[in-house]
C-alpha atoms as a PDB file:
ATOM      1  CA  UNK A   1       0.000   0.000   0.000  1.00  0.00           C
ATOM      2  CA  UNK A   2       1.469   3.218  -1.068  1.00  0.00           C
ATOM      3  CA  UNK A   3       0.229   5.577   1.831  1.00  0.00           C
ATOM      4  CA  UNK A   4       1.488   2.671   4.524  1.00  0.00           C
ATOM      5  CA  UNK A   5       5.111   2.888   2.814  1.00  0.00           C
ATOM      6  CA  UNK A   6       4.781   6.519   2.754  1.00  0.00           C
ATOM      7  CA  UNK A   7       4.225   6.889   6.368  1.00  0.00           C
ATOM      8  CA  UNK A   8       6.283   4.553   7.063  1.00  0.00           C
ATOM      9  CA  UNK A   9       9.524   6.079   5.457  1.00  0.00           C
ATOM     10  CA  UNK A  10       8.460   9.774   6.671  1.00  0.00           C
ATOM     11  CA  UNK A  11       8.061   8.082  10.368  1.00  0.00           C
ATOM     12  CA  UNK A  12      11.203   6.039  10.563  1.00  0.00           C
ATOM     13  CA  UNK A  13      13.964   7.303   8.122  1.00  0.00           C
ATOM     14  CA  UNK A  14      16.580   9.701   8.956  1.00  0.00           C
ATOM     15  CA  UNK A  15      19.421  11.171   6.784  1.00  0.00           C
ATOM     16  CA  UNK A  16      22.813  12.373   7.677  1.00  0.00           C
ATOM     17  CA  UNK A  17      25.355  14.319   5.048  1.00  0.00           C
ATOM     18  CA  UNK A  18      26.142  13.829   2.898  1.00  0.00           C
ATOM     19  CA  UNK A  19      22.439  12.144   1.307  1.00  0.00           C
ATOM     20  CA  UNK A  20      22.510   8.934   3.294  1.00  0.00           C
ATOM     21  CA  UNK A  21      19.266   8.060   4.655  1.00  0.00           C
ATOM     22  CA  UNK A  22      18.796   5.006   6.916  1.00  0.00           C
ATOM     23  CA  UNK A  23      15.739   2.916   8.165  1.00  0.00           C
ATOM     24  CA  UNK A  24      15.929   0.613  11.019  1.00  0.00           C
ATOM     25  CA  UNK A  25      14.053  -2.745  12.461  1.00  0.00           C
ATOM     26  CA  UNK A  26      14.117  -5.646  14.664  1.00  0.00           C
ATOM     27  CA  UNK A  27      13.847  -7.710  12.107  1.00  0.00           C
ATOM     28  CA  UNK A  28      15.676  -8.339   8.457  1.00  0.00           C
ATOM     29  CA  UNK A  29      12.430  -9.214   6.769  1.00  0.00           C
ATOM     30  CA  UNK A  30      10.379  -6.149   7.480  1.00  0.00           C
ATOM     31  CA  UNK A  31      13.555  -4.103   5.807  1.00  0.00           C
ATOM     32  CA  UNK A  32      13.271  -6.724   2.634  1.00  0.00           C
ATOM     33  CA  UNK A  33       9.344  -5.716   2.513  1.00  0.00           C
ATOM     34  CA  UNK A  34      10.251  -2.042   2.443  1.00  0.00           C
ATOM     35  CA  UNK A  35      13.106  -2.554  -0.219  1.00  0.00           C
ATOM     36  CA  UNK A  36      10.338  -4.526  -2.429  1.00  0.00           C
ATOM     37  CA  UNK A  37       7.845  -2.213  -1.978  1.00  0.00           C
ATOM     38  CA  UNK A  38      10.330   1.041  -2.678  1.00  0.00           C
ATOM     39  CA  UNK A  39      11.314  -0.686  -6.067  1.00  0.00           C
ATOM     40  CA  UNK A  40       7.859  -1.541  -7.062  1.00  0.00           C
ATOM     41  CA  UNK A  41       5.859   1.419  -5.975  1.00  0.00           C
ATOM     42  CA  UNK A  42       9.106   4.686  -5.791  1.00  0.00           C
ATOM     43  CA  UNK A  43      11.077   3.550  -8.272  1.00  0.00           C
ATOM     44  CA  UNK A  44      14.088   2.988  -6.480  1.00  0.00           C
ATOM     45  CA  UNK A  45      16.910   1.067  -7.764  1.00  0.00           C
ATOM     46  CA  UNK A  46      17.072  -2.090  -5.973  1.00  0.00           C
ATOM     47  CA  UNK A  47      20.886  -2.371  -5.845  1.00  0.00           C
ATOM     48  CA  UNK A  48      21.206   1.197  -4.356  1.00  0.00           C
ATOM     49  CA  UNK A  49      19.540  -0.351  -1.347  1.00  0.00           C
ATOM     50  CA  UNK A  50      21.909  -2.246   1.120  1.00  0.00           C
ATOM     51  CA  UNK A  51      20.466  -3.777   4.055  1.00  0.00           C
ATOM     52  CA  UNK A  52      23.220  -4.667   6.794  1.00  0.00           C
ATOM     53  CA  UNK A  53      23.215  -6.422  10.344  1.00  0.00           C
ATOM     54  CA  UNK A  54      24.306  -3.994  13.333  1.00  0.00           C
ATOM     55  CA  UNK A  55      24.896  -4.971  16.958  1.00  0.00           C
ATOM     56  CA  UNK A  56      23.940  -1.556  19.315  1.00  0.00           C
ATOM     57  CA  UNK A  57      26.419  -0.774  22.832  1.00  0.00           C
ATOM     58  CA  UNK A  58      24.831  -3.561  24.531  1.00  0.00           C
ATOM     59  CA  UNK A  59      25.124  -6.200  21.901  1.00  0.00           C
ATOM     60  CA  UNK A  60      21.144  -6.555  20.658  1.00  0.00           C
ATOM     61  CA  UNK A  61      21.398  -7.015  16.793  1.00  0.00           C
ATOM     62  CA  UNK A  62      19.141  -5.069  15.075  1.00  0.00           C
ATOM     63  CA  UNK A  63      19.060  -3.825  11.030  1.00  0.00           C
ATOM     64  CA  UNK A  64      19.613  -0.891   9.094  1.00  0.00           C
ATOM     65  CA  UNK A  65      18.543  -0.095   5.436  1.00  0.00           C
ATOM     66  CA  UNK A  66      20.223   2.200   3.618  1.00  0.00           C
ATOM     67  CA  UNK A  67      20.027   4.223   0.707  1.00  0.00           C
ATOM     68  CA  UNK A  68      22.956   6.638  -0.052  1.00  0.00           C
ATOM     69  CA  UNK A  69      22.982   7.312  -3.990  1.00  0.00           C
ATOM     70  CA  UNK A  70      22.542  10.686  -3.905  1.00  0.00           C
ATOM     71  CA  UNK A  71      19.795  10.053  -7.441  1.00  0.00           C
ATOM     72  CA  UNK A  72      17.657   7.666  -5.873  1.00  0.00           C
ATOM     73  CA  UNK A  73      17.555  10.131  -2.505  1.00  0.00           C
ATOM     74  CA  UNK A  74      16.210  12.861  -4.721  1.00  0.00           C
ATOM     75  CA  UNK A  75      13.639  10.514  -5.698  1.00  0.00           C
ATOM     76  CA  UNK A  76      12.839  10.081  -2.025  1.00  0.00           C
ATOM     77  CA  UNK A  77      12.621  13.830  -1.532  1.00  0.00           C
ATOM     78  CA  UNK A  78      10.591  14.124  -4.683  1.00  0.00           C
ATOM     79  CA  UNK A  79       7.823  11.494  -3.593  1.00  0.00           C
ATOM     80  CA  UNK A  80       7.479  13.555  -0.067  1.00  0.00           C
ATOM     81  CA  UNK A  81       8.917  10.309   1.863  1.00  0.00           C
ATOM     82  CA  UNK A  82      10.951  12.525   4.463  1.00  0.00           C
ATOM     83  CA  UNK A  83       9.441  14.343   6.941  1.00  0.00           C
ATOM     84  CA  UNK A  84      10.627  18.214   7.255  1.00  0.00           C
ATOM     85  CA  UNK A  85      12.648  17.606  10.365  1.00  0.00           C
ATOM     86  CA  UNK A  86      14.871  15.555   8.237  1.00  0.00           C
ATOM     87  CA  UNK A  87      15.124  17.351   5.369  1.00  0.00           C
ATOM     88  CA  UNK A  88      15.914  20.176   7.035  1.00  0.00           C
ATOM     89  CA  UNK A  89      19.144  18.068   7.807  1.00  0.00           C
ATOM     90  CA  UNK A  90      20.727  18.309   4.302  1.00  0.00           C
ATOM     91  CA  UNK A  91      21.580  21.110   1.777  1.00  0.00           C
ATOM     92  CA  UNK A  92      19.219  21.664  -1.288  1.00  0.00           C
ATOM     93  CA  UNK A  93      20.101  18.808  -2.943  1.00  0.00           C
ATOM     94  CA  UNK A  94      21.168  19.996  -6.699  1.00  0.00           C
END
């Protein structure tokens, strides 16, 4: 469902400089779910979209999906999937 992915991303992503945004979950498959449905309904390329194992201070593992081509970002920013807090974040992206 597009407007679940869109509130989604604008709840839960956050970018850092230079055009790196990041999502994270519990659990790998809900990350694989977003990837699908960013290909499929954003356009997104599907290889810019790495999704990595982390381990936090105290050692819980947890997941991060990232995006950090600074083309398929725009096309984040372009399809209103950041909220204003975040984009406020980064420089005009040219």
């Amino acid at each position: 469902n597009k407007d679940l992915i869109k509130s989604l991303m604008i709840n839960k992503a956050k970018i850092r400089k230079p055009y790196y945004v990041r999502v994270f979950s519990k659990e790998k498959q809900n990350l694989d779910k977003l990837k699908d449905c960013l290909f499929t309904i954003f356009n997104i390329d599907r290889n810019s979209i790495i999704i990595s194992e982390r381990l936090n201070g105290l050692g819980t593992r947890y997941f991060e999906l990232n995006i950090n081509k600074k083309d398929e970002v725009k096309k984040l920013i372009s399809s209103n999937l950041l909220n204003n807090i975040e984009l406020n974040k980064v420089e005009k992206i040219q």
